[in-house]
C-alpha atoms as a PDB file:
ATOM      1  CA  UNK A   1      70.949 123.260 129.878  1.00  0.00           C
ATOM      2  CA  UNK A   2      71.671 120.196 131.728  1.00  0.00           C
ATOM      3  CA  UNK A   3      75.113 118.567 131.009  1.00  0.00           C
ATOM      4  CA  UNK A   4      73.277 115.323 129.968  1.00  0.00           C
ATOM      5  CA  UNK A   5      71.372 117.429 127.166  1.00  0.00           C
ATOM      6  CA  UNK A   6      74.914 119.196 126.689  1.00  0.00           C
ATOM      7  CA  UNK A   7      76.578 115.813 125.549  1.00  0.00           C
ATOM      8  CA  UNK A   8      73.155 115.114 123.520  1.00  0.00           C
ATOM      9  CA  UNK A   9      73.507 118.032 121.366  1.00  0.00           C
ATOM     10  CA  UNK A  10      77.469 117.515 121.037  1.00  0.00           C
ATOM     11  CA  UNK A  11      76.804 113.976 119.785  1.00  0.00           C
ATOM     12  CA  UNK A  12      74.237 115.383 117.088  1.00  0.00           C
ATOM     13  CA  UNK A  13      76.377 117.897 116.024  1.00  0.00           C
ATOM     14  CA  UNK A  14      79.144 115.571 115.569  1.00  0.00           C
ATOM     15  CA  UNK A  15      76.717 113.070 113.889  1.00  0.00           C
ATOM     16  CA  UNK A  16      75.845 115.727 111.523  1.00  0.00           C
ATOM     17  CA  UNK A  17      79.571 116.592 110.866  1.00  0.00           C
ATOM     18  CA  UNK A  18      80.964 113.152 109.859  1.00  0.00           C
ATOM     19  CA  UNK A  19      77.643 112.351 108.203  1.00  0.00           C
ATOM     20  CA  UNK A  20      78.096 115.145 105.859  1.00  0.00           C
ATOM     21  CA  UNK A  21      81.660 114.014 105.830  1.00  0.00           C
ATOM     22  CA  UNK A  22      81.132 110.673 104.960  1.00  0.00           C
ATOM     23  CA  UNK A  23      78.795 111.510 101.784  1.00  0.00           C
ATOM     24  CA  UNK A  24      82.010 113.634 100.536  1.00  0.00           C
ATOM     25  CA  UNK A  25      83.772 111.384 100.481  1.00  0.00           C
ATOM     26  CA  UNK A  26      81.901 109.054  99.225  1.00  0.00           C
ATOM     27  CA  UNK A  27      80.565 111.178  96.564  1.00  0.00           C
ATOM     28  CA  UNK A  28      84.403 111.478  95.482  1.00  0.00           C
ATOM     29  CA  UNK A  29      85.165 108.207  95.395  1.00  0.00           C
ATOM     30  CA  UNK A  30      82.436 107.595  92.927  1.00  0.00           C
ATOM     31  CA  UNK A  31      82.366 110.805  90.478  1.00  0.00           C
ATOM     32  CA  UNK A  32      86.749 111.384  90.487  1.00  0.00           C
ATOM     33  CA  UNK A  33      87.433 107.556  90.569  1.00  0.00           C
ATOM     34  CA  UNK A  34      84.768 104.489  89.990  1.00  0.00           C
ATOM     35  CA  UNK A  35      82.525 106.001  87.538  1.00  0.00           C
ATOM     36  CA  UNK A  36      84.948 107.888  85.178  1.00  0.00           C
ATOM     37  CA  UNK A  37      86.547 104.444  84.806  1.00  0.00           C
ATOM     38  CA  UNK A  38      83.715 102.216  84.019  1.00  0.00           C
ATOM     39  CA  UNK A  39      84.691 100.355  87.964  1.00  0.00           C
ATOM     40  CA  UNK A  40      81.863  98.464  88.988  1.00  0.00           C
ATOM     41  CA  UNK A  41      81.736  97.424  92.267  1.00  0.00           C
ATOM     42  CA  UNK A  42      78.272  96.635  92.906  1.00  0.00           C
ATOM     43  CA  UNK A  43      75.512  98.854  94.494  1.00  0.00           C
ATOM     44  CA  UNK A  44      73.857 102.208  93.603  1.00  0.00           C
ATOM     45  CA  UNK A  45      77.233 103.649  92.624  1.00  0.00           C
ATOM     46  CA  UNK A  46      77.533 100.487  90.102  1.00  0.00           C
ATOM     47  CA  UNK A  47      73.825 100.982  88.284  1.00  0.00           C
ATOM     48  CA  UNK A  48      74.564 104.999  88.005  1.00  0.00           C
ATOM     49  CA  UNK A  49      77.899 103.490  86.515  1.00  0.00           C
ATOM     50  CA  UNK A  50      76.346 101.373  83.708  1.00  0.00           C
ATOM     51  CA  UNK A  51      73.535 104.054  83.286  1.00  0.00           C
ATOM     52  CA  UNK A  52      75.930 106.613  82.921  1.00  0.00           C
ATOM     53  CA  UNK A  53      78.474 105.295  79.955  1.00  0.00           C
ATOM     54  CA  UNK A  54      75.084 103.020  78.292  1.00  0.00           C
ATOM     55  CA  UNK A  55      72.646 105.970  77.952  1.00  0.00           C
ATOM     56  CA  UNK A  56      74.514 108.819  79.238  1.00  0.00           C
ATOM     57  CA  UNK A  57      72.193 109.208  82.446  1.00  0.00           C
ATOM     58  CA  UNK A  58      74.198 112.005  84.847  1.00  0.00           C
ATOM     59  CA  UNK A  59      75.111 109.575  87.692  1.00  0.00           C
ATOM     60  CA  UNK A  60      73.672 111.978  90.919  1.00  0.00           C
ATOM     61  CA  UNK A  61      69.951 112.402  88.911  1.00  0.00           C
ATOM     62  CA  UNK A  62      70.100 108.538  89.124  1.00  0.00           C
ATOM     63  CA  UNK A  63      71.228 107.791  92.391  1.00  0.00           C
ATOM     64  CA  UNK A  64      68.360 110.620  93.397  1.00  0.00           C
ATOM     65  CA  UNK A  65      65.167 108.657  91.022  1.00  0.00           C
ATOM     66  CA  UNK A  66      66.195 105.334  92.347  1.00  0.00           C
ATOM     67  CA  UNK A  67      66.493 106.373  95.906  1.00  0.00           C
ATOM     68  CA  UNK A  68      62.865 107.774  95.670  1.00  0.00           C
ATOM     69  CA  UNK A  69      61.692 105.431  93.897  1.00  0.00           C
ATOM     70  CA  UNK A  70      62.406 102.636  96.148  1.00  0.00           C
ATOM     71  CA  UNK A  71      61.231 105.008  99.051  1.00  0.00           C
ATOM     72  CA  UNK A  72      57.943 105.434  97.806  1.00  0.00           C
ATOM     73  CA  UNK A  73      57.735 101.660  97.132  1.00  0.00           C
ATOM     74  CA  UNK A  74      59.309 100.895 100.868  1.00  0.00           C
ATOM     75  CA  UNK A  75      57.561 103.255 102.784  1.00  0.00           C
ATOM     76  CA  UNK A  76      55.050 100.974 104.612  1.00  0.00           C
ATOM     77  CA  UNK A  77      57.809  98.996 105.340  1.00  0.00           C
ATOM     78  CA  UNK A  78      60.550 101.074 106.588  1.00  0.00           C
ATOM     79  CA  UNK A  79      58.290 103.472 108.424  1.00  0.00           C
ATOM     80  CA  UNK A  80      58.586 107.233 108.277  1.00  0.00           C
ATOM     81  CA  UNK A  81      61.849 107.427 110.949  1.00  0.00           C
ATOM     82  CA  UNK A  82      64.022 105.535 108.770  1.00  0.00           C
ATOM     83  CA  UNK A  83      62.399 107.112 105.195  1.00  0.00           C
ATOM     84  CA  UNK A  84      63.297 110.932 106.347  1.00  0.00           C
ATOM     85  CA  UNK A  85      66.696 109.211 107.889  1.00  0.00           C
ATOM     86  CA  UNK A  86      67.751 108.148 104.136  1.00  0.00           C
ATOM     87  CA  UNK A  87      66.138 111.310 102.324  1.00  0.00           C
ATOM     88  CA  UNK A  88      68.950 113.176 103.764  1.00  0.00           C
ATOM     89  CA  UNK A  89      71.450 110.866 103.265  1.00  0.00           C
ATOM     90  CA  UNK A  90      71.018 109.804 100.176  1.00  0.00           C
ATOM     91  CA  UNK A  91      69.445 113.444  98.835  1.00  0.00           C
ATOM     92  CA  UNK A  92      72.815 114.563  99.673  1.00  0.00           C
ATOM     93  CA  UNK A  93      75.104 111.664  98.159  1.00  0.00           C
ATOM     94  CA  UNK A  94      72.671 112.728  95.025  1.00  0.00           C
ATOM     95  CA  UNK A  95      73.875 116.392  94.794  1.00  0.00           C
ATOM     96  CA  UNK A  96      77.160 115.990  95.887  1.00  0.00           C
ATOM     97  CA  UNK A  97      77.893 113.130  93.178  1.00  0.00           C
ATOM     98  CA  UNK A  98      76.628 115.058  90.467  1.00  0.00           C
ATOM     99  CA  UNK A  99      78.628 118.036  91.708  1.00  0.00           C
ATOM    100  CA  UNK A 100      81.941 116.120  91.494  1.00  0.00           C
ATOM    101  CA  UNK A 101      81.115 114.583  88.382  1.00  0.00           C
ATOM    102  CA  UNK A 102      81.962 117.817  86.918  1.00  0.00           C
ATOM    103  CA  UNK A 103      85.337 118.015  87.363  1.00  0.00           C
ATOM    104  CA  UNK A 104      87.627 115.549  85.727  1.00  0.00           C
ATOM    105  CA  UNK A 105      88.801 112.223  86.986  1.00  0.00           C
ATOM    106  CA  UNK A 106      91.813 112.236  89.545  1.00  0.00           C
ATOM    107  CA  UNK A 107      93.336 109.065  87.376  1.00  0.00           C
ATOM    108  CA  UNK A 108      92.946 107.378  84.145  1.00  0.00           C
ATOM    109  CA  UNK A 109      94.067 104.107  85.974  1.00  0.00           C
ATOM    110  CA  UNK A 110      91.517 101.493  86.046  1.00  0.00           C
ATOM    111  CA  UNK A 111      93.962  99.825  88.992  1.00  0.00           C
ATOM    112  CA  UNK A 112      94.239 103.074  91.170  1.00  0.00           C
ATOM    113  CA  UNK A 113      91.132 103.651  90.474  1.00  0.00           C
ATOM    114  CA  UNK A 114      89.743 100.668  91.530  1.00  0.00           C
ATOM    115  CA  UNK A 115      91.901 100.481  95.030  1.00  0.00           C
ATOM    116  CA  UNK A 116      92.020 104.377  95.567  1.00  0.00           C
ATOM    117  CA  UNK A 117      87.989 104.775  95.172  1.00  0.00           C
ATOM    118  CA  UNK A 118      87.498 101.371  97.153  1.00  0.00           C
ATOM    119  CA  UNK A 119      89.579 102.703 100.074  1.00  0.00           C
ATOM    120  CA  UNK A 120      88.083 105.863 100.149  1.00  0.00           C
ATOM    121  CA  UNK A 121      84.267 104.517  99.045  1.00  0.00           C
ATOM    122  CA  UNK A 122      84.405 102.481 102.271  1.00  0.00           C
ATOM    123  CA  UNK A 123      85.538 105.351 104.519  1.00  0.00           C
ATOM    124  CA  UNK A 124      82.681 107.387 103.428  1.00  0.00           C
ATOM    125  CA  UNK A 125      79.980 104.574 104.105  1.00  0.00           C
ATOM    126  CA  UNK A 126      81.546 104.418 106.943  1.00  0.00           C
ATOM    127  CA  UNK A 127      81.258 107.396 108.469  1.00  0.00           C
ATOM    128  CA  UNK A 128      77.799 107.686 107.321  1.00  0.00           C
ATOM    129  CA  UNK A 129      76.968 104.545 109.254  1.00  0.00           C
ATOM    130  CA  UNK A 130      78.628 105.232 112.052  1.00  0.00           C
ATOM    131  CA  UNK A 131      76.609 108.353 112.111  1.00  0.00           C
ATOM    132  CA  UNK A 132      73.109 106.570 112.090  1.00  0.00           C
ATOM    133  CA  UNK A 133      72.921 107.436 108.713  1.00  0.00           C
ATOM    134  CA  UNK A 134      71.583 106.106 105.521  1.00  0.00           C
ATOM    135  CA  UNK A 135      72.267 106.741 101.959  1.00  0.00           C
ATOM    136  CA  UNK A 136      69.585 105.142 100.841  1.00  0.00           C
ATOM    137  CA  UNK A 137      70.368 102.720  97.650  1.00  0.00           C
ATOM    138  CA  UNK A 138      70.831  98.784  98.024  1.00  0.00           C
ATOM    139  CA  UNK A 139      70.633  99.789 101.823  1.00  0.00           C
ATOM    140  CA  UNK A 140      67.147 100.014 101.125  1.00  0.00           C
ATOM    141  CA  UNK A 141      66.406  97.331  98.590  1.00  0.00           C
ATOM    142  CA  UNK A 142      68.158  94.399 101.270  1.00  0.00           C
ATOM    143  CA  UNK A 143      65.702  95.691 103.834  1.00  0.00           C
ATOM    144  CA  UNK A 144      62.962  95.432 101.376  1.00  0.00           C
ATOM    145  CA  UNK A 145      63.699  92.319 100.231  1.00  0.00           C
ATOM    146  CA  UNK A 146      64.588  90.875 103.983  1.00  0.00           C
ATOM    147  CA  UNK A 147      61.031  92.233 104.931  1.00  0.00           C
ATOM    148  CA  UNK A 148      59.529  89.706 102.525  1.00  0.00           C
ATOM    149  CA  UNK A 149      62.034  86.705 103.094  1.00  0.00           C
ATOM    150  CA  UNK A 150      63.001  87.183 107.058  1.00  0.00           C
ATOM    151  CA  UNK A 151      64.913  84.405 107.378  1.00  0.00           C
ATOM    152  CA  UNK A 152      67.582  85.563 104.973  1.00  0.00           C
ATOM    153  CA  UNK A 153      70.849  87.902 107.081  1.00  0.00           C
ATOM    154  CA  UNK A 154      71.119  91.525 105.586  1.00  0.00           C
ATOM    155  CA  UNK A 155      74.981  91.259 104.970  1.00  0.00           C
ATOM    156  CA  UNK A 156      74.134  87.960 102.405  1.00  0.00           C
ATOM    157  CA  UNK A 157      71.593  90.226 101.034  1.00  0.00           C
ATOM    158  CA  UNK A 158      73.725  92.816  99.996  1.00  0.00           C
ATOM    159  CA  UNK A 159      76.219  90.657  98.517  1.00  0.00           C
ATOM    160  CA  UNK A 160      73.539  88.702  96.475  1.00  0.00           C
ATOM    161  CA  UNK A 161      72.419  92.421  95.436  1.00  0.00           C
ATOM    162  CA  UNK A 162      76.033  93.543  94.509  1.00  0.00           C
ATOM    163  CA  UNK A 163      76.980  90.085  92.959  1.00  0.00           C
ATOM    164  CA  UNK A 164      74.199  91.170  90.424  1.00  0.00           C
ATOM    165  CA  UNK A 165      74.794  94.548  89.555  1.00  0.00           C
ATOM    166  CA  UNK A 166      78.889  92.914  89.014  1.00  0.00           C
ATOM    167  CA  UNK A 167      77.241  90.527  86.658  1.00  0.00           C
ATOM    168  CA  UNK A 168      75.461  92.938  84.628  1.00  0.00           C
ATOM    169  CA  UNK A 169      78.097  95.364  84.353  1.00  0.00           C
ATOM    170  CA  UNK A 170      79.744  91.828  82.785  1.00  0.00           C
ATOM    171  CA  UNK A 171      76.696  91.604  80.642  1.00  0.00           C
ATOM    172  CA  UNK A 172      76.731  95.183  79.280  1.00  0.00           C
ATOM    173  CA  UNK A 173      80.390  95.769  79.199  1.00  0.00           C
ATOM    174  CA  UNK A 174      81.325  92.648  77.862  1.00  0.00           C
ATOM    175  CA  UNK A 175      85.103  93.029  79.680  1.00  0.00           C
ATOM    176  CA  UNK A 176      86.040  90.779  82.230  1.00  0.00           C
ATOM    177  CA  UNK A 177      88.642  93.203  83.322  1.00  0.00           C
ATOM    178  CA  UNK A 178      86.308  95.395  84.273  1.00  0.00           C
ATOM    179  CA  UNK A 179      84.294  93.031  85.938  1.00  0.00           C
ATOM    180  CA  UNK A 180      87.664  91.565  88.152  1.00  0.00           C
ATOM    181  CA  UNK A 181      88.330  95.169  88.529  1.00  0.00           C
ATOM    182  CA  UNK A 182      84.944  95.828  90.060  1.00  0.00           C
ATOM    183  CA  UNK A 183      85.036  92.692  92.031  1.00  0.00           C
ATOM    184  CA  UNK A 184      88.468  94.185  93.710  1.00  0.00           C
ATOM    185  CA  UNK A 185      86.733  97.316  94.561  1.00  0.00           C
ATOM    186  CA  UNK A 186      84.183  95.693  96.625  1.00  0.00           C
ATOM    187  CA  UNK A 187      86.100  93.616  98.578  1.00  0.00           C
ATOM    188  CA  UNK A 188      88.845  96.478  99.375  1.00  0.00           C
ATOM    189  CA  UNK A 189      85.750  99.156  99.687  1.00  0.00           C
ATOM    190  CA  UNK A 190      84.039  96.237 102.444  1.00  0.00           C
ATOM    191  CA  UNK A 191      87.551  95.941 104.579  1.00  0.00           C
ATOM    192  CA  UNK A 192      87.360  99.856 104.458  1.00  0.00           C
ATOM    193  CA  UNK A 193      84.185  99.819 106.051  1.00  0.00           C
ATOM    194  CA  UNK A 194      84.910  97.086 108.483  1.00  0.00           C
ATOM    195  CA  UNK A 195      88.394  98.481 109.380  1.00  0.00           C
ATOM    196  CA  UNK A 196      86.757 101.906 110.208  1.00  0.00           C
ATOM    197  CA  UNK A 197      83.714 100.648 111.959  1.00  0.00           C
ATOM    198  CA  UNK A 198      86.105  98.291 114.165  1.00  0.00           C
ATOM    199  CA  UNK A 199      88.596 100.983 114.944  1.00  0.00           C
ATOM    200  CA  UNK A 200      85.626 103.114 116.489  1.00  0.00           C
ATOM    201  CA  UNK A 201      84.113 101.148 117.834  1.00  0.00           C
ATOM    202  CA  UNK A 202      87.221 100.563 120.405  1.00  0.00           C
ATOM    203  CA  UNK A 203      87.456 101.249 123.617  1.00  0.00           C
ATOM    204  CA  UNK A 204      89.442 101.100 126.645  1.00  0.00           C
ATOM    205  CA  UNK A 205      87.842  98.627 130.287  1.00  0.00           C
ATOM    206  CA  UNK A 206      89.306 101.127 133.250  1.00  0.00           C
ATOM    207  CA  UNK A 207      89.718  99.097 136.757  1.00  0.00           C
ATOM    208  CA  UNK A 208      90.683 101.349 139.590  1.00  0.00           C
ATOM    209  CA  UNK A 209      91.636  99.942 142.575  1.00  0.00           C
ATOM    210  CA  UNK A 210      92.135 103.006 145.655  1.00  0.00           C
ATOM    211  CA  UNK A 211      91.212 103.293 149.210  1.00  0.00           C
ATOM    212  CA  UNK A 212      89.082 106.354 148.463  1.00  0.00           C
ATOM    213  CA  UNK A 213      86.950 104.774 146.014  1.00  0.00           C
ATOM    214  CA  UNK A 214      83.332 106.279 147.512  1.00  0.00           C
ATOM    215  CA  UNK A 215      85.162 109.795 146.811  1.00  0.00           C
ATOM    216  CA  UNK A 216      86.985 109.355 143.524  1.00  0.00           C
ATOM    217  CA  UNK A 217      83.781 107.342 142.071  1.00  0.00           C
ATOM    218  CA  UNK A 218      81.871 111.053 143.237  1.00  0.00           C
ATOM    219  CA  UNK A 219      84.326 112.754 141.334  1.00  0.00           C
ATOM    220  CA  UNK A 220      84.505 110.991 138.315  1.00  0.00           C
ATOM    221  CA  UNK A 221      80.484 110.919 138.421  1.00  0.00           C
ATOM    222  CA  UNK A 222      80.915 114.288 138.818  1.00  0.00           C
ATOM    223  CA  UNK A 223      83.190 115.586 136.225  1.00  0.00           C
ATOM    224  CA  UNK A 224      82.816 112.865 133.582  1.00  0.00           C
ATOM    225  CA  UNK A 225      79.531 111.879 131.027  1.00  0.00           C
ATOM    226  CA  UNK A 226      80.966 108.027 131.639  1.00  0.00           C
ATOM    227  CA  UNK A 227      79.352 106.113 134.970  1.00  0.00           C
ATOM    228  CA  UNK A 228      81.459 104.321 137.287  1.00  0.00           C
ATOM    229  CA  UNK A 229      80.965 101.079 138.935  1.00  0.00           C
ATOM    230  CA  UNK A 230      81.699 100.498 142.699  1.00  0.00           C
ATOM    231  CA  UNK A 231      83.042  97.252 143.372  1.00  0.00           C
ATOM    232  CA  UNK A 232      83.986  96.232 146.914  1.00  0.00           C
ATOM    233  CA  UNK A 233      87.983  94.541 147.337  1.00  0.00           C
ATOM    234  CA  UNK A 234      90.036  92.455 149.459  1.00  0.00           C
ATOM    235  CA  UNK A 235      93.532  92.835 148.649  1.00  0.00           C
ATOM    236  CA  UNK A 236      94.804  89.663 148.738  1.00  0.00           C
ATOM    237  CA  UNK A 237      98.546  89.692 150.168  1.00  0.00           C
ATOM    238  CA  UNK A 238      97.429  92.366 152.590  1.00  0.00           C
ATOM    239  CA  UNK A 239      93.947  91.234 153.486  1.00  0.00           C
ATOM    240  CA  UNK A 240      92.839  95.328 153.453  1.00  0.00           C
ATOM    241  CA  UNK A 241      89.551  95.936 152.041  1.00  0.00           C
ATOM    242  CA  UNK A 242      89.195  98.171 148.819  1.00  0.00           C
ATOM    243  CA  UNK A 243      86.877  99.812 146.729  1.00  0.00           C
ATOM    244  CA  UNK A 244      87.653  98.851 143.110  1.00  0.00           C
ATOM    245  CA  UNK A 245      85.973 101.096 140.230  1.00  0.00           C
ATOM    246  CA  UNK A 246      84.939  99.860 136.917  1.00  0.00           C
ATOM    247  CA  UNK A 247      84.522 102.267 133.984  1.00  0.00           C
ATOM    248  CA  UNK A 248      84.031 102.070 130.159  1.00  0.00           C
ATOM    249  CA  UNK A 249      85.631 104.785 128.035  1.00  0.00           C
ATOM    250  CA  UNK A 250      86.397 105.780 124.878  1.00  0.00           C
ATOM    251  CA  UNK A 251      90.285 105.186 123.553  1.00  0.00           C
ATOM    252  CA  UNK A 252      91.023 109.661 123.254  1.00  0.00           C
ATOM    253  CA  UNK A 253      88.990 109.666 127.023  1.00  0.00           C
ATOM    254  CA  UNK A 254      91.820 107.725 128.342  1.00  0.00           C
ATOM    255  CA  UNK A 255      94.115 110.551 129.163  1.00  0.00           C
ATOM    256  CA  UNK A 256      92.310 113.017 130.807  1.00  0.00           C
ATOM    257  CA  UNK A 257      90.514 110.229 132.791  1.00  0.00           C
ATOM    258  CA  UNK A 258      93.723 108.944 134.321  1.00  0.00           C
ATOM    259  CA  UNK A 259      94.285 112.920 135.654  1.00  0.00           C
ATOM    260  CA  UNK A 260      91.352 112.799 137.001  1.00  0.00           C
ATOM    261  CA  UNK A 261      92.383 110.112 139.284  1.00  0.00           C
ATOM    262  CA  UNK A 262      95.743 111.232 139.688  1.00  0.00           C
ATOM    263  CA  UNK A 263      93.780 114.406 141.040  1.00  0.00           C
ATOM    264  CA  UNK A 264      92.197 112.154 144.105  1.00  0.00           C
ATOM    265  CA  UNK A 265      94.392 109.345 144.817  1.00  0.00           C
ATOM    266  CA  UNK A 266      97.873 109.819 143.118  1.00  0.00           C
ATOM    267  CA  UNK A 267      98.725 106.171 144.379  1.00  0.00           C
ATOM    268  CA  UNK A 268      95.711 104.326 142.880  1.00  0.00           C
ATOM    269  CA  UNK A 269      96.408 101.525 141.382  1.00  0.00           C
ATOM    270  CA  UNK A 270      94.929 101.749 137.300  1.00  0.00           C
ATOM    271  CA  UNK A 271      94.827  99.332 134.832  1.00  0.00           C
ATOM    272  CA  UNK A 272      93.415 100.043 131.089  1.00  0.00           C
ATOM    273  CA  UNK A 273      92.362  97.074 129.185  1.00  0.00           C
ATOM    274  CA  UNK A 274      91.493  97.558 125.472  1.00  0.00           C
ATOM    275  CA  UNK A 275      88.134  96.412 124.455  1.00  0.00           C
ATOM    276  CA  UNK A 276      86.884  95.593 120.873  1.00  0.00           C
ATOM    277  CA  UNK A 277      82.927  96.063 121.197  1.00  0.00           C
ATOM    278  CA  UNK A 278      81.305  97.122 124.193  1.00  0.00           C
ATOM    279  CA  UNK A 279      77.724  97.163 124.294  1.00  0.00           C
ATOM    280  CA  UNK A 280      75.530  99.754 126.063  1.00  0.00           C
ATOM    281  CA  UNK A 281      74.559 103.820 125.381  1.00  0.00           C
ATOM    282  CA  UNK A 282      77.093 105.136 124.232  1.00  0.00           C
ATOM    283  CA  UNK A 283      79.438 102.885 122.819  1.00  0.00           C
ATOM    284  CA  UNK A 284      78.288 100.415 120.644  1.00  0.00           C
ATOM    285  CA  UNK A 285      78.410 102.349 117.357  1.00  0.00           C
ATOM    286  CA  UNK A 286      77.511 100.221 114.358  1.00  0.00           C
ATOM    287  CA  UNK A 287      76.515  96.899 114.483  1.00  0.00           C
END
């Protein structure tokens, strides 16, 4: 096995883990927090919600119907990749949300439920998206509907589609505390998402700056999945010519990458610059 394919399969493996992850906790957050206490904060979780306390519909056989049923509706659309993609996903958030429904809420708190199942709501999603995972829902209904009006960004779409479910958990449950409440879990559950998605999604901009660049760029090559950029140098107070390297890495790669240079050229000169999106294999997680 090559070492490329080696880092393939560690990636899917990993992709697997926190996707599985991410439905867990997502399932959690709905069945132990949202649902139990009528919190509506838009989506699939907020129809299964209504369903569940107006006709007593067990919240993970409805997230499963509507999932399928949009499916077999979208299927033309979405294509087969992204239909098998979501089966899993959102088969999954199906069993594991009607699993957790059985046991009993972790708080009869409409407020802690509302901020503790946001916080932990938008972790899950986003894991699963960070992952390259779907869990189907109004996931699939924005593309749907952005498939027939272009024009119109997903992330307005989704809000339009939550804004609605909100309003008819107003209409049914006729309590506007519920309906603040459920407003409050969206926005907290959204910062979750974008908080975790951001924090991933950093990196660290390495510039090395040695005089046995040609050699320590074969090493890092070498030893290390990253690539490394060769960049010739003047040095400007002592006119000697360089080699500068340029590397992208993760934040955790930082450590053992500066050892690796130590291990070549203990008096390179190293500077790590944070980075808040890099795009490119590798690296750009989640858009």
């Amino acid at each position: 096995m090559t070492q490329k394919n080696g880092f393939r399969m560690a990636k899917s493996v990993k992709d697997v883990f926190f996707t599985v992850l991410g439905i867990i906790i997502t399932s959690a957050a709905i069945s132990l927090f949202l649902t139990p206490n009528k919190v509506v904060g838009g989506g699939m979780s907020g129809v299964s919600t209504i369903l569940y306390h107006t006709l007593n519909f067990p919240p993970g056989v409805t997230f499963g119907v509507l999932n399928i049923i949009l499916l077999l509706i979208g299927l033309k659309v979405l294509g087969w990749e992204f239909t098998v993609k979501t089966l899993f996903g959102a088969g999954l958030l199906s069993l594991m949300v009607q699993l957790f429904s059985y046991l009993p809420p972790l708080t009869n708190d409409v407020l802690l439920a509302t901020v503790f199942g946001g916080v932990l709501y938008g972790i899950g999603i986003g894991l699963a998206l960070v992952s390259g995972a779907s869990t189907g829902g109004t996931d699939i209904l924005g593309r749907l509907v952005q498939h027939k009006f272009p024009q119109m960004p997903i992330g307005k779409l989704l809000m339009l589609i939550d804004g609605l479910v909100i309003v008819a958990a107003l209409i049914v449950f006729r309590e506007v505390n519920l309906t603040l409440f459920g407003i409050l879990s969206l926005f907290v559950s959204t910062y979750a998402i974008d908080w975790l998605v951001a924090r991933l999604n950093l990196s660290t901009i390495a510039f090395i700056i040695s005089d046995k660049g040609d050699e320590l760029a074969s090493f890092l090559v070498g030893s290390s999945h990253r690539g490394v950029t060769v960049i010739d140098a003047v040095g400007a107070y002592t006119n000697e010519e360089k080699k500068m390297l340029f590397c992208a890495l993760k934040e955790h790669e930082t450590i053992d990458f500066k050892k690796r240079i130590e291990e070549i050229d203990p008096q390179a000169f190293t500077v790590f610059s944070e980075s808040q999106k890099i795009l490119g294999n590798g690296f750009y997680i989640y858009r």
